[in-house]
N, C-alpha and C. Protein backbone atom coordinates (compact mmCIF):
# COMPACT_ATOMS: atom_id res chain seq x y z
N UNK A 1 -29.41 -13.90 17.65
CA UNK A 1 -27.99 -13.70 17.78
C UNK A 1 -27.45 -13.04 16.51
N UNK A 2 -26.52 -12.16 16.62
CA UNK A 2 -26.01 -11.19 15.48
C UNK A 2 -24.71 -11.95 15.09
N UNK A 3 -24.54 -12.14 13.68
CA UNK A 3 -23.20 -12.45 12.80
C UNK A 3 -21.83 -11.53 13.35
N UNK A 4 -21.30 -11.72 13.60
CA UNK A 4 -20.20 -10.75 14.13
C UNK A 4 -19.09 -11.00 12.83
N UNK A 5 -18.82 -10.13 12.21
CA UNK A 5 -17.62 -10.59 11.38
C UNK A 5 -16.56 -9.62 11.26
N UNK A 6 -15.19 -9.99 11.71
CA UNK A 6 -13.81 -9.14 11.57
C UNK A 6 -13.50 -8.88 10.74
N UNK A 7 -13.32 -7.31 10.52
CA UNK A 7 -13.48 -6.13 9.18
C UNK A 7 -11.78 -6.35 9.06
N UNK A 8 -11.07 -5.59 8.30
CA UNK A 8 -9.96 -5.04 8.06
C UNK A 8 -9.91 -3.69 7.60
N UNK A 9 -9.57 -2.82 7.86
CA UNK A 9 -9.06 -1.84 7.52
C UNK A 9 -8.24 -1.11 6.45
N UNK A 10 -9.12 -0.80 5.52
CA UNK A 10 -8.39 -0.59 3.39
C UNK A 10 -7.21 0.27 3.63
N UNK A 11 -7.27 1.37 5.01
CA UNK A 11 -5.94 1.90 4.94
C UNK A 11 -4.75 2.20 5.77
N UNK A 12 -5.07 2.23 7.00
CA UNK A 12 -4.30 1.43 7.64
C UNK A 12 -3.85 0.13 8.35
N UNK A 13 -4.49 -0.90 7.30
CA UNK A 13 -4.73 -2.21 7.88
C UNK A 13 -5.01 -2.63 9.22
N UNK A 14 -5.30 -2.17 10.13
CA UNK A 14 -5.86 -2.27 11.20
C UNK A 14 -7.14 -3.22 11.19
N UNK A 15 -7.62 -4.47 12.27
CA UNK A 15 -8.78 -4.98 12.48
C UNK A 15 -9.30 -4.32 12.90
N UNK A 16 -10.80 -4.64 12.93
CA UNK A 16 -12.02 -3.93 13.84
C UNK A 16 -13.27 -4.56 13.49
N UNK A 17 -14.47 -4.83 14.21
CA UNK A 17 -15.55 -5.21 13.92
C UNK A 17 -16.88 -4.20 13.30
N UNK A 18 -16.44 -2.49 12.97
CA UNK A 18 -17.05 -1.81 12.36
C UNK A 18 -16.87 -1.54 11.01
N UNK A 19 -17.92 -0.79 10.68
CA UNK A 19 -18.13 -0.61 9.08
C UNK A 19 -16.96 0.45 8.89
N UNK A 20 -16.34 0.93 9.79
CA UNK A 20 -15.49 2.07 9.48
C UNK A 20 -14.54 2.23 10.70
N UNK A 21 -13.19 2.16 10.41
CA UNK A 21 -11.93 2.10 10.92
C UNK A 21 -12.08 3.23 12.00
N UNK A 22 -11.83 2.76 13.21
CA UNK A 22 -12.15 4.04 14.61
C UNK A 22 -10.93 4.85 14.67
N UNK A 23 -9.65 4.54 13.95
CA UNK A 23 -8.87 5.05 13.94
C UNK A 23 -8.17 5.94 12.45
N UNK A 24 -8.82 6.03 10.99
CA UNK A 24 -8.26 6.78 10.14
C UNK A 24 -9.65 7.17 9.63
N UNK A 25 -10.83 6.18 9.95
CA UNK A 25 -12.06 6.82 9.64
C UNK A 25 -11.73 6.28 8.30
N UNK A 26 -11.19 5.37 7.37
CA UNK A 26 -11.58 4.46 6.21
C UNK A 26 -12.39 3.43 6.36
N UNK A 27 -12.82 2.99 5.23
CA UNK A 27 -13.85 2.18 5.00
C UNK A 27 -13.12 0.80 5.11
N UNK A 28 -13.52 -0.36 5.86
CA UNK A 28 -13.23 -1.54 6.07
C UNK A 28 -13.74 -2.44 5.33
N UNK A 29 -12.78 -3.71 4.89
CA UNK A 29 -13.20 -4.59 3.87
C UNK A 29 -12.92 -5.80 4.86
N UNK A 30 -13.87 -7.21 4.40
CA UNK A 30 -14.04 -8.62 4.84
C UNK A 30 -12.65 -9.23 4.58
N UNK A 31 -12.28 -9.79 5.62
CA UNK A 31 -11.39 -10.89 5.47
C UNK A 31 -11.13 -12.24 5.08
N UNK A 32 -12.33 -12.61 4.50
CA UNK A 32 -13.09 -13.58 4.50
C UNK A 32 -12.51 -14.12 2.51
N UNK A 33 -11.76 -15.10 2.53
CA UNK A 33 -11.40 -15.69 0.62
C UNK A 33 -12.74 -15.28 -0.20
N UNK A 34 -12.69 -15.52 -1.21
CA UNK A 34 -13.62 -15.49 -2.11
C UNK A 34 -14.22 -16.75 -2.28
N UNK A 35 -15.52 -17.19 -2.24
CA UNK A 35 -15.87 -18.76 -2.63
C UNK A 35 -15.40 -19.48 -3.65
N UNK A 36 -15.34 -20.58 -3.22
CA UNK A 36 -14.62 -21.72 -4.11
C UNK A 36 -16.10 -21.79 -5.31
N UNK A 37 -15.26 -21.69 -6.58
CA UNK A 37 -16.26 -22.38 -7.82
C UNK A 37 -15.37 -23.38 -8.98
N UNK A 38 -16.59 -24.18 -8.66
CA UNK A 38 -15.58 -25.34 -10.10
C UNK A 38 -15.26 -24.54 -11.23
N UNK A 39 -16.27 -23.48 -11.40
CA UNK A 39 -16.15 -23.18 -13.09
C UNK A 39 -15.83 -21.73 -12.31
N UNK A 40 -13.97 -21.67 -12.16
CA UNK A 40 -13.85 -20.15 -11.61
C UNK A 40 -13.45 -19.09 -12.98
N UNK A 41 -14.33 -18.38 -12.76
CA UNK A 41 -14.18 -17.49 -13.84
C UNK A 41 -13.40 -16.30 -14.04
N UNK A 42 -12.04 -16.52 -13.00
CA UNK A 42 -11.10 -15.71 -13.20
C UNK A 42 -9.68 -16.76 -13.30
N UNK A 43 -10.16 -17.89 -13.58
CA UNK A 43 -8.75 -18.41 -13.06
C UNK A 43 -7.67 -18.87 -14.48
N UNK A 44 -7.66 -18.16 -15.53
CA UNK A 44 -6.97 -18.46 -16.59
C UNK A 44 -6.53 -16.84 -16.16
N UNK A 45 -6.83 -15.85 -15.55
CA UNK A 45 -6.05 -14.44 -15.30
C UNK A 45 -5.18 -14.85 -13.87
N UNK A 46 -5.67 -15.56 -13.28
CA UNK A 46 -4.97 -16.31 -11.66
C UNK A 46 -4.01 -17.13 -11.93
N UNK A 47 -3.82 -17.90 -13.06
CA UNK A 47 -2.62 -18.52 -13.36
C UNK A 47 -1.65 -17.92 -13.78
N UNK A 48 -1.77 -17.05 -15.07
CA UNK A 48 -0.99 -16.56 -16.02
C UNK A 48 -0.48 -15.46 -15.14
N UNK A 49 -1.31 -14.97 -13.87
CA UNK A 49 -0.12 -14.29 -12.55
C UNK A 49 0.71 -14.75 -12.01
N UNK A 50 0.30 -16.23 -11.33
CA UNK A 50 0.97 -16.74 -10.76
C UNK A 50 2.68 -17.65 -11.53
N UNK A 51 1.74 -17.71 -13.25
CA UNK A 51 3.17 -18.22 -13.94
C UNK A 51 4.04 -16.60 -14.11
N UNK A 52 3.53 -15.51 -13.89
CA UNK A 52 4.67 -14.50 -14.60
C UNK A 52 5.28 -14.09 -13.15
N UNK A 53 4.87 -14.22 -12.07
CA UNK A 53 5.25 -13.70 -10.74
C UNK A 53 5.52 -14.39 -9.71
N UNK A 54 5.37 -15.63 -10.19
CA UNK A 54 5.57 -16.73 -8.98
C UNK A 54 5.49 -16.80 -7.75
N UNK A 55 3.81 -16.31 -7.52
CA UNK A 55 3.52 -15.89 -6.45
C UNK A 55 2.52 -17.40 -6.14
């Protein structure tokens, strides 16, 4: 059985399950978070965003 995984689309955000958008012909990226790590090694740049932008 094959992994099926839902792409997104880098430029016209569009879904699709190919390596490449059937409709602008861009390259599609995973939708999928980034894995959880105890020791995250971006997250003193992930705060100091979230304290200046309050996002």
């Amino acid at each position: 059985m094959n992994k099926v995984e839902i792409l997104k689309c880098s430029k016209c955000l569009r879904y699709t399950l190919k390596k490449e958008c059937g409709v602008c012909s861009a390259q599609t990226l995973s939708t999928k978070p980034a894995k959880y790590s105890p020791q995250d090694p971006y997250g003193k740049w992930r705060l100091k965003y979230k304290a200046k932008y309050g996002v």
